[in-house]
N, C-alpha and C. Protein backbone atom coordinates (compact mmCIF):
# COMPACT_ATOMS: atom_id res chain seq x y z
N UNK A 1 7.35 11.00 107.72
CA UNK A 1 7.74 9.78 107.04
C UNK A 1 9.25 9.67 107.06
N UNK A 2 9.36 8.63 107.25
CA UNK A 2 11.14 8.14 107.64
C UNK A 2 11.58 7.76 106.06
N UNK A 3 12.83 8.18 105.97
CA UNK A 3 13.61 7.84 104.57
C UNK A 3 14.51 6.65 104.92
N UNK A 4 14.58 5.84 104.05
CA UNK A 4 15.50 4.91 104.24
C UNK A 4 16.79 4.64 103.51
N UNK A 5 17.65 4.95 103.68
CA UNK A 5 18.81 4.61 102.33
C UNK A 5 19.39 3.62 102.23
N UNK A 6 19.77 2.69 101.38
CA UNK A 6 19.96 1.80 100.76
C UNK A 6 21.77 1.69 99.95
N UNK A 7 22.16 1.00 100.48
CA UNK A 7 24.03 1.32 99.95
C UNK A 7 23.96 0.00 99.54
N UNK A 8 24.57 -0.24 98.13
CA UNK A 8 25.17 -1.35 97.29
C UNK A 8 26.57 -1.60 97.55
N UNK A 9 27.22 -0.39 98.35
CA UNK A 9 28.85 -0.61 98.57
C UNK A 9 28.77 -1.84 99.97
N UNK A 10 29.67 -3.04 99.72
CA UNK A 10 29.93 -3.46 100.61
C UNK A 10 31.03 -2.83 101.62
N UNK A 11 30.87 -3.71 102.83
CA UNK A 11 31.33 -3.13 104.04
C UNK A 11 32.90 -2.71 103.93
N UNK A 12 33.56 -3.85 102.96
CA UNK A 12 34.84 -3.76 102.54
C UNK A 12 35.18 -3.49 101.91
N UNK A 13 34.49 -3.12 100.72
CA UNK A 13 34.98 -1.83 99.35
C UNK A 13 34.58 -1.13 99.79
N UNK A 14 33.98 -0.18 101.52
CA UNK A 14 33.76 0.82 101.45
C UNK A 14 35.22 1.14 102.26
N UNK A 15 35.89 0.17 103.16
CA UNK A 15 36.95 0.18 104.12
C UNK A 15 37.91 0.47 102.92
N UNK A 16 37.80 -0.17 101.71
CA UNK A 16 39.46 -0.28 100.98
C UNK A 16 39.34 0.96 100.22
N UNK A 17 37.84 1.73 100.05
CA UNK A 17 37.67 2.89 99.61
C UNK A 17 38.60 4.36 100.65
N UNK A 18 37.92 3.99 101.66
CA UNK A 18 38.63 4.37 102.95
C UNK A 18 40.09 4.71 102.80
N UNK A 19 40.73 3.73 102.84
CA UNK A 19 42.25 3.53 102.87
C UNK A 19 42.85 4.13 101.89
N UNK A 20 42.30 4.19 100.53
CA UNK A 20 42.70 4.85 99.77
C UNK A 20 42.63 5.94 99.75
N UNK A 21 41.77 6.83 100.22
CA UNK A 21 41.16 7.86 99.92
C UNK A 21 42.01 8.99 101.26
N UNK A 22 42.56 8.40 102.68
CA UNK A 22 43.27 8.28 103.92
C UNK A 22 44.95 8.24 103.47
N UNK A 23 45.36 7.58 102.12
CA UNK A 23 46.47 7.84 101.53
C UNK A 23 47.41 7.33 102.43
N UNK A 24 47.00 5.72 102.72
CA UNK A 24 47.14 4.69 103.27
C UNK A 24 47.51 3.46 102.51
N UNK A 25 47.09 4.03 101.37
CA UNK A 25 47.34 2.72 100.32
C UNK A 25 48.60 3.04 99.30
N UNK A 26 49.65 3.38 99.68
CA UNK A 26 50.81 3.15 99.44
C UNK A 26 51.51 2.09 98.73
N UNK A 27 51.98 1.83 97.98
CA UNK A 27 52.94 0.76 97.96
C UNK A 27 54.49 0.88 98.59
N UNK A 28 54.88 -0.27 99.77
CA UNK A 28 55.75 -0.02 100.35
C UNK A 28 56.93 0.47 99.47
N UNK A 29 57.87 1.29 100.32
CA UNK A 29 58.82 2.02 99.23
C UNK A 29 59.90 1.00 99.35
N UNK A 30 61.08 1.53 98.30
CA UNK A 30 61.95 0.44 98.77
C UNK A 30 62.86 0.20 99.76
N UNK A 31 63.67 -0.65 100.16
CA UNK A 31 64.57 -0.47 101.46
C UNK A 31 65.56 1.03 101.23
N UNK A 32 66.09 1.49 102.48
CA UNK A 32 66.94 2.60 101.85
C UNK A 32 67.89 2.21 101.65
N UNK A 33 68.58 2.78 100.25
CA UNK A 33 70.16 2.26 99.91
C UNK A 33 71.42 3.52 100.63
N UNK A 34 72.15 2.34 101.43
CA UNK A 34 73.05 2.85 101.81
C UNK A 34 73.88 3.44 101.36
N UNK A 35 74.34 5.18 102.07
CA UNK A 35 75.18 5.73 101.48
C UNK A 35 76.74 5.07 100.83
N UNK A 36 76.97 5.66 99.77
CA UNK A 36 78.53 4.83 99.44
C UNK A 36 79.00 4.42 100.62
N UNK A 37 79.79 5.74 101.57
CA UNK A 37 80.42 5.38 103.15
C UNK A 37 79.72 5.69 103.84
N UNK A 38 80.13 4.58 104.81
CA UNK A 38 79.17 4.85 105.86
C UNK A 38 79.34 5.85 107.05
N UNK A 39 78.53 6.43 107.94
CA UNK A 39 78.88 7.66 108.81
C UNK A 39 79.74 7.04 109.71
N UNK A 40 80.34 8.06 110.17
CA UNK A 40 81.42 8.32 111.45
C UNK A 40 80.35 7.97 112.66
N UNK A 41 80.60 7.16 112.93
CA UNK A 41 80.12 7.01 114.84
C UNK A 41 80.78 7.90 115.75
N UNK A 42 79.96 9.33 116.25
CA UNK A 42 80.94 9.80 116.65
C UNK A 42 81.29 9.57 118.30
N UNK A 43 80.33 8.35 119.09
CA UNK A 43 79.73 8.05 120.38
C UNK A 43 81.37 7.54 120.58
N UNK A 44 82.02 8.00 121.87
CA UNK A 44 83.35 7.66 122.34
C UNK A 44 84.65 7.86 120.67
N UNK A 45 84.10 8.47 119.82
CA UNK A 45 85.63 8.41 119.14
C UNK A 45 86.73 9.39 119.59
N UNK A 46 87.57 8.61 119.62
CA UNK A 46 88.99 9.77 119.86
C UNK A 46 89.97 10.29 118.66
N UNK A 47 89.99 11.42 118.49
CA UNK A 47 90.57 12.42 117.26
C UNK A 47 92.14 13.12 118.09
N UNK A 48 93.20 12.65 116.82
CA UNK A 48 94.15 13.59 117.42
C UNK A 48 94.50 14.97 116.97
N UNK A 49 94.72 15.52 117.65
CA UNK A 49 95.13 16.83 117.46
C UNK A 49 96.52 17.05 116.32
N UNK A 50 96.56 18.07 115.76
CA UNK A 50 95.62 18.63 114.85
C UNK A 50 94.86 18.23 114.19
N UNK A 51 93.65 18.64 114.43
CA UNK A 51 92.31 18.31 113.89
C UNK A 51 91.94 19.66 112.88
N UNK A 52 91.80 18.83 110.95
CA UNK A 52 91.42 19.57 110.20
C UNK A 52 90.04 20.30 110.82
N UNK A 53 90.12 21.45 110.54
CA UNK A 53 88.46 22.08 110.26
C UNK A 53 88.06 23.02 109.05
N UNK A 54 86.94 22.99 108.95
CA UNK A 54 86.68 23.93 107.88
C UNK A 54 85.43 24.90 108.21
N UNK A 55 85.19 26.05 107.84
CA UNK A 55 84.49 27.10 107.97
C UNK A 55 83.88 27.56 106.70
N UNK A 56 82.42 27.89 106.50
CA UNK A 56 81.72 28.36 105.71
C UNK A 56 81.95 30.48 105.61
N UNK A 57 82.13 30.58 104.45
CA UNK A 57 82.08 32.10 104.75
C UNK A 57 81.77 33.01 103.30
N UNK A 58 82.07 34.34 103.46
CA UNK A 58 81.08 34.54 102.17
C UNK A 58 81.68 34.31 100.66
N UNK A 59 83.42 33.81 101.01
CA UNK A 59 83.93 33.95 99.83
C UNK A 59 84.38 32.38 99.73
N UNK A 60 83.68 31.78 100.30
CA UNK A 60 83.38 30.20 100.27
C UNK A 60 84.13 29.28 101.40
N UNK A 61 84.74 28.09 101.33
CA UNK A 61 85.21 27.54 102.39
C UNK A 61 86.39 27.94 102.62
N UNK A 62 86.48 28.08 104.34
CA UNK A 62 88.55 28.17 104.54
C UNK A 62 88.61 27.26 105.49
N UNK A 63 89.70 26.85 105.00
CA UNK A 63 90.28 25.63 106.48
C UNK A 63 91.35 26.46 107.20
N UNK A 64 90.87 25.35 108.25
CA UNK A 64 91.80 25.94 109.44
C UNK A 64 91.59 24.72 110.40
N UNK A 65 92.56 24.38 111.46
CA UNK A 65 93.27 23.29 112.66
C UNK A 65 92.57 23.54 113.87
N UNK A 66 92.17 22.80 114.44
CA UNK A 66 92.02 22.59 115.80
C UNK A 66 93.16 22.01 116.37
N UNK A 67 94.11 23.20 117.34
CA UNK A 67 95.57 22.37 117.38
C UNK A 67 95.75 22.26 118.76
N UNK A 68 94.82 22.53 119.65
CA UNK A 68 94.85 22.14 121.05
C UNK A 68 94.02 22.52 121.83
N UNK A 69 93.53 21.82 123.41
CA UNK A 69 92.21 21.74 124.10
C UNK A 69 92.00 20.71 124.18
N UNK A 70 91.26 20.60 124.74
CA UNK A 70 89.85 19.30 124.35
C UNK A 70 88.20 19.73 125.16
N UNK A 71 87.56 19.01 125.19
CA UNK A 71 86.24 19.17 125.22
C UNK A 71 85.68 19.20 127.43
N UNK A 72 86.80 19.08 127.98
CA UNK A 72 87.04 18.95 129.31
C UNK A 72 87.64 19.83 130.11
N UNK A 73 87.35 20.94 129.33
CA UNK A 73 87.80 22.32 130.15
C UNK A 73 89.52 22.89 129.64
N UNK A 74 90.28 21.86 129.05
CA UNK A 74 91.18 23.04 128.19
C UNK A 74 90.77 23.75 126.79
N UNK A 75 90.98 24.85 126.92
CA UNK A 75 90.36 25.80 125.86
C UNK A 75 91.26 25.27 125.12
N UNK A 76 89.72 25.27 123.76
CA UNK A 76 90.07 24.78 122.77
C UNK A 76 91.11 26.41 121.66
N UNK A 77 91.73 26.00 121.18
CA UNK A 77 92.57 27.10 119.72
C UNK A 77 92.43 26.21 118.28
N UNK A 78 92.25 27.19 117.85
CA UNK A 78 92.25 27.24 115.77
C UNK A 78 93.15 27.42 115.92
N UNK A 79 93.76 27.59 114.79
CA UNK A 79 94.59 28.22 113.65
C UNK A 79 94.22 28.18 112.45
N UNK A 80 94.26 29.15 112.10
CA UNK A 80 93.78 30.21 110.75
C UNK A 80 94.96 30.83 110.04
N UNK A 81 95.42 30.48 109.41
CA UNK A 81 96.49 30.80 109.02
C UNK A 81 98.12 31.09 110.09
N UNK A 82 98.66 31.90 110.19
CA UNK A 82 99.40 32.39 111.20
C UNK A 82 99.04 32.68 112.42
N UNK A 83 97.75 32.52 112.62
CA UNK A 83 97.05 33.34 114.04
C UNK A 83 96.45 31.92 115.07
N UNK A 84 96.68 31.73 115.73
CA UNK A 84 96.09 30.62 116.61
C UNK A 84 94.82 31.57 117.57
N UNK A 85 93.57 31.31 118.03
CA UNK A 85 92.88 32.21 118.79
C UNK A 85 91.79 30.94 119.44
N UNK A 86 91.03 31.42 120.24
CA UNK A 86 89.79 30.36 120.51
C UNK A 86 88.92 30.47 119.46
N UNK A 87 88.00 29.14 119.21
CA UNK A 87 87.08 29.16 118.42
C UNK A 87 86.19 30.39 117.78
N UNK A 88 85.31 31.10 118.15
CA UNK A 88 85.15 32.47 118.18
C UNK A 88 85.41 33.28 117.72
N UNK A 89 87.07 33.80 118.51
CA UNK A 89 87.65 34.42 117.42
C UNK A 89 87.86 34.27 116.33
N UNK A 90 88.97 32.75 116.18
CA UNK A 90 88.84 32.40 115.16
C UNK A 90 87.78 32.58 113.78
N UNK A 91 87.40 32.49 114.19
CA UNK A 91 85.52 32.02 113.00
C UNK A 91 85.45 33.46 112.37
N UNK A 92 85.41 34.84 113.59
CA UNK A 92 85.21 36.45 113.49
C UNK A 92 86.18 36.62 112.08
N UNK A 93 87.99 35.89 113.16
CA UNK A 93 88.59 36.03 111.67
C UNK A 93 88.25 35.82 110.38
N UNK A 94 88.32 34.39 110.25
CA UNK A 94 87.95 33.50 108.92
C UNK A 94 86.70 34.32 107.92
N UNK A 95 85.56 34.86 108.91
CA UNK A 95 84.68 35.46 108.49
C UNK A 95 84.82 36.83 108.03
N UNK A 96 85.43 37.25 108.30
CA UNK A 96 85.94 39.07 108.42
C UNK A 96 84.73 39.71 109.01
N UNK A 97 84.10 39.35 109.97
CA UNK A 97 82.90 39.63 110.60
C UNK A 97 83.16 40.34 111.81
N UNK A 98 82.76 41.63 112.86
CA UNK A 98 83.09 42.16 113.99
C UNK A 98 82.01 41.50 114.72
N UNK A 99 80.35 40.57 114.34
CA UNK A 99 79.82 40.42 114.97
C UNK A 99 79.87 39.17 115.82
N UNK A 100 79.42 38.76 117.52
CA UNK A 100 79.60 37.31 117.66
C UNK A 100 79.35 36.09 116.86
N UNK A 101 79.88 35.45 117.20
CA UNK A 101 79.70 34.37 116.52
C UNK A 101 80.44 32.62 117.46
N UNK A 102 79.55 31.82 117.57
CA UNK A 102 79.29 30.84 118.15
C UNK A 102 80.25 30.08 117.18
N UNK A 103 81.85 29.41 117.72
CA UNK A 103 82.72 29.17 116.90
C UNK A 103 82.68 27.74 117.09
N UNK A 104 82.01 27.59 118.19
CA UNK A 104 81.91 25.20 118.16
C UNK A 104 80.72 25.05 117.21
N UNK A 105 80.05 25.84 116.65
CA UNK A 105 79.26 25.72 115.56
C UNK A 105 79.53 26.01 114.15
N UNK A 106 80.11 26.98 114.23
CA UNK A 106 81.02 27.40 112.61
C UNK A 106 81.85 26.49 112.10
N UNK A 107 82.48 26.49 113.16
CA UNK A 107 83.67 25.42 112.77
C UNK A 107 83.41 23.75 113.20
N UNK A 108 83.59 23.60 111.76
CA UNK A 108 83.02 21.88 111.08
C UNK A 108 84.36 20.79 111.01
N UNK A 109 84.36 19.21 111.14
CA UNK A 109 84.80 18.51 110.91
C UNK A 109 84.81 17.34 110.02
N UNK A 110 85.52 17.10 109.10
CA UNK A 110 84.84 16.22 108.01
C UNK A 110 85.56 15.44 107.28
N UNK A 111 85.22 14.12 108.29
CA UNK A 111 85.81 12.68 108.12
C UNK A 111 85.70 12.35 106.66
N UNK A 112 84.39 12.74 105.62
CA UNK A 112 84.88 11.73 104.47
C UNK A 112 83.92 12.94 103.99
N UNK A 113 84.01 13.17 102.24
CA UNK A 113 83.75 14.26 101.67
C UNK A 113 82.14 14.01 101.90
N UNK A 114 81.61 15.13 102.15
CA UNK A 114 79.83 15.45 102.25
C UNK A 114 79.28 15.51 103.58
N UNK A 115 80.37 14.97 104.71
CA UNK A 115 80.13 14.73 105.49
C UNK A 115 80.41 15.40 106.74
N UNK A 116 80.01 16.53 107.38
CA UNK A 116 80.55 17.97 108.53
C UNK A 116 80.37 17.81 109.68
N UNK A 117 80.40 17.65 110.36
CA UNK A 117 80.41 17.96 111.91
C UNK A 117 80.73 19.48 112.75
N UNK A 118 80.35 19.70 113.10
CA UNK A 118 80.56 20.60 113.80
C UNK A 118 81.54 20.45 115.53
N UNK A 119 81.97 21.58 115.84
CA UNK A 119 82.89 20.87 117.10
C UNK A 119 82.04 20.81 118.64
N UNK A 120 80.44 21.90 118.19
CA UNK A 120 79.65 21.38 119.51
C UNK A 120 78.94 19.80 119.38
N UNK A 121 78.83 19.50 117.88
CA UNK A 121 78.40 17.87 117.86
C UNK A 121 79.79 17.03 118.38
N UNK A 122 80.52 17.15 118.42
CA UNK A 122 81.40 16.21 118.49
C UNK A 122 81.86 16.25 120.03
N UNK A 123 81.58 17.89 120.71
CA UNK A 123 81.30 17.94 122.00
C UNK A 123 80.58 16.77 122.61
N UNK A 124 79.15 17.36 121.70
CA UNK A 124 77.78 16.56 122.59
C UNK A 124 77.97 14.73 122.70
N UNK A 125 78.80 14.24 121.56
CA UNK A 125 78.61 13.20 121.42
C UNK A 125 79.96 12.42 122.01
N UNK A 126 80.51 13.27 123.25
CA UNK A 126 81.54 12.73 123.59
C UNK A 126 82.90 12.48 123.21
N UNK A 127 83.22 12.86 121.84
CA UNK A 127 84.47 12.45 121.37
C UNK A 127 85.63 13.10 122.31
N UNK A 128 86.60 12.25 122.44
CA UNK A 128 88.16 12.84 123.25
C UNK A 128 89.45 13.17 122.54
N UNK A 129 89.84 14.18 122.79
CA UNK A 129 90.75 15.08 121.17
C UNK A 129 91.88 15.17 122.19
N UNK A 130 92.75 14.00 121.65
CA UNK A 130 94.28 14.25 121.78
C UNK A 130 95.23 14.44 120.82
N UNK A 131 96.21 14.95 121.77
CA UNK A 131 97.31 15.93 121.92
C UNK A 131 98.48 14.72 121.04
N UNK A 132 99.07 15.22 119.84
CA UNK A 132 100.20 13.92 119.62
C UNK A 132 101.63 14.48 120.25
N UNK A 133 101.25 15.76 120.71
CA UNK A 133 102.51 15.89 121.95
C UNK A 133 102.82 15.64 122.86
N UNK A 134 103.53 14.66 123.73
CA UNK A 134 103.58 14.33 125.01
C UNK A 134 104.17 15.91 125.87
N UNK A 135 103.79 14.99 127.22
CA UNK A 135 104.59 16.37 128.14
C UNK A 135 106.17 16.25 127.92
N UNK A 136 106.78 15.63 127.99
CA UNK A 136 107.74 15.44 127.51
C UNK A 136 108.75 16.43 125.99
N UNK A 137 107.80 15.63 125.21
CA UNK A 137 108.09 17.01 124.29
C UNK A 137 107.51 18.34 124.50
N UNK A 138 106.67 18.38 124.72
CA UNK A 138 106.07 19.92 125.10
C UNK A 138 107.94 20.62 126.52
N UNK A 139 107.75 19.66 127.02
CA UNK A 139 109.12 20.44 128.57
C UNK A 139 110.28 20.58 127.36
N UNK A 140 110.55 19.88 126.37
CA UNK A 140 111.68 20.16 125.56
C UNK A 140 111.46 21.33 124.84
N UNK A 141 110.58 21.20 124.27
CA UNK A 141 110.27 22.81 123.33
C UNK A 141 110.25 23.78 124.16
N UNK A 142 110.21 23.96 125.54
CA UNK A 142 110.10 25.07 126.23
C UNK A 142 111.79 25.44 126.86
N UNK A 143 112.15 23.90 126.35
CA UNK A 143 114.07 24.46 126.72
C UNK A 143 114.69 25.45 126.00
């Protein structure tokens, strides 16, 4: 003998049952409110040298300059107090660390407070970091 079952739910309180139950039935949220400032575009920006940076470490933040290079094959230098070195080093310093350390990542840039960059993002995203020294002055300082 065949059973037959019998449903009182219509087709569409069983769909809106559905939806709910699928955690589908949401109420839209609200638009997102824009941060106070807005982000740095960093696609083609150009930064001059010296460029603040800052470094995370265990006895909290230290700054230190990005004071020459750019992202096109002249090696980039910090400065960390008295010591100018490549990124890297730099960072080993800042850190008091003997182990490697990946210094276009340590070392951050940060256009408006909350806001960091790092110097391989600013790599990736193209920015061009000049020099406010001409050759000019640079041939004089070497007189």
């Amino acid at each position: 003998a065949g059973v037959t079952l019998e449903s009182t739910i219509s087709l569409a309180d069983a769909a809106e049952e559905l939806v709910v139950l699928a955690g589908l039935d949401v109420a839209p949220s609200a638009p997102p409110v824009p941060d106070a400032a807005p982000k740095v575009c960093l696609d083609g920006l150009r930064l001059q040298l010296p460029l603040p940076l800052q470094i995370e470490t265990s006895q909290g933040t230290k700054e230190g300059q990005l004071v020459s290079g750019d992202f096109d094959g002249a090696k980039l230098q910090v400065q960390i107090g008295e010591i100018v070195a490549a990124p890297s080093k730099a960072a080993k310093l800042a850190r008091g660390v003997e182990s490697e350390l990946n210094g276009l990542r340590c070392w951050k840039w940060s256009p408006s407070p909350g806001e960091l960059y790092t110097l391989l993002q600013l790599r990736a995203a193209g920015v061009t970091l000049e020099s406010t020294i001409s050759l000019a002055d640079a041939a004089e300082e070497l007189v």
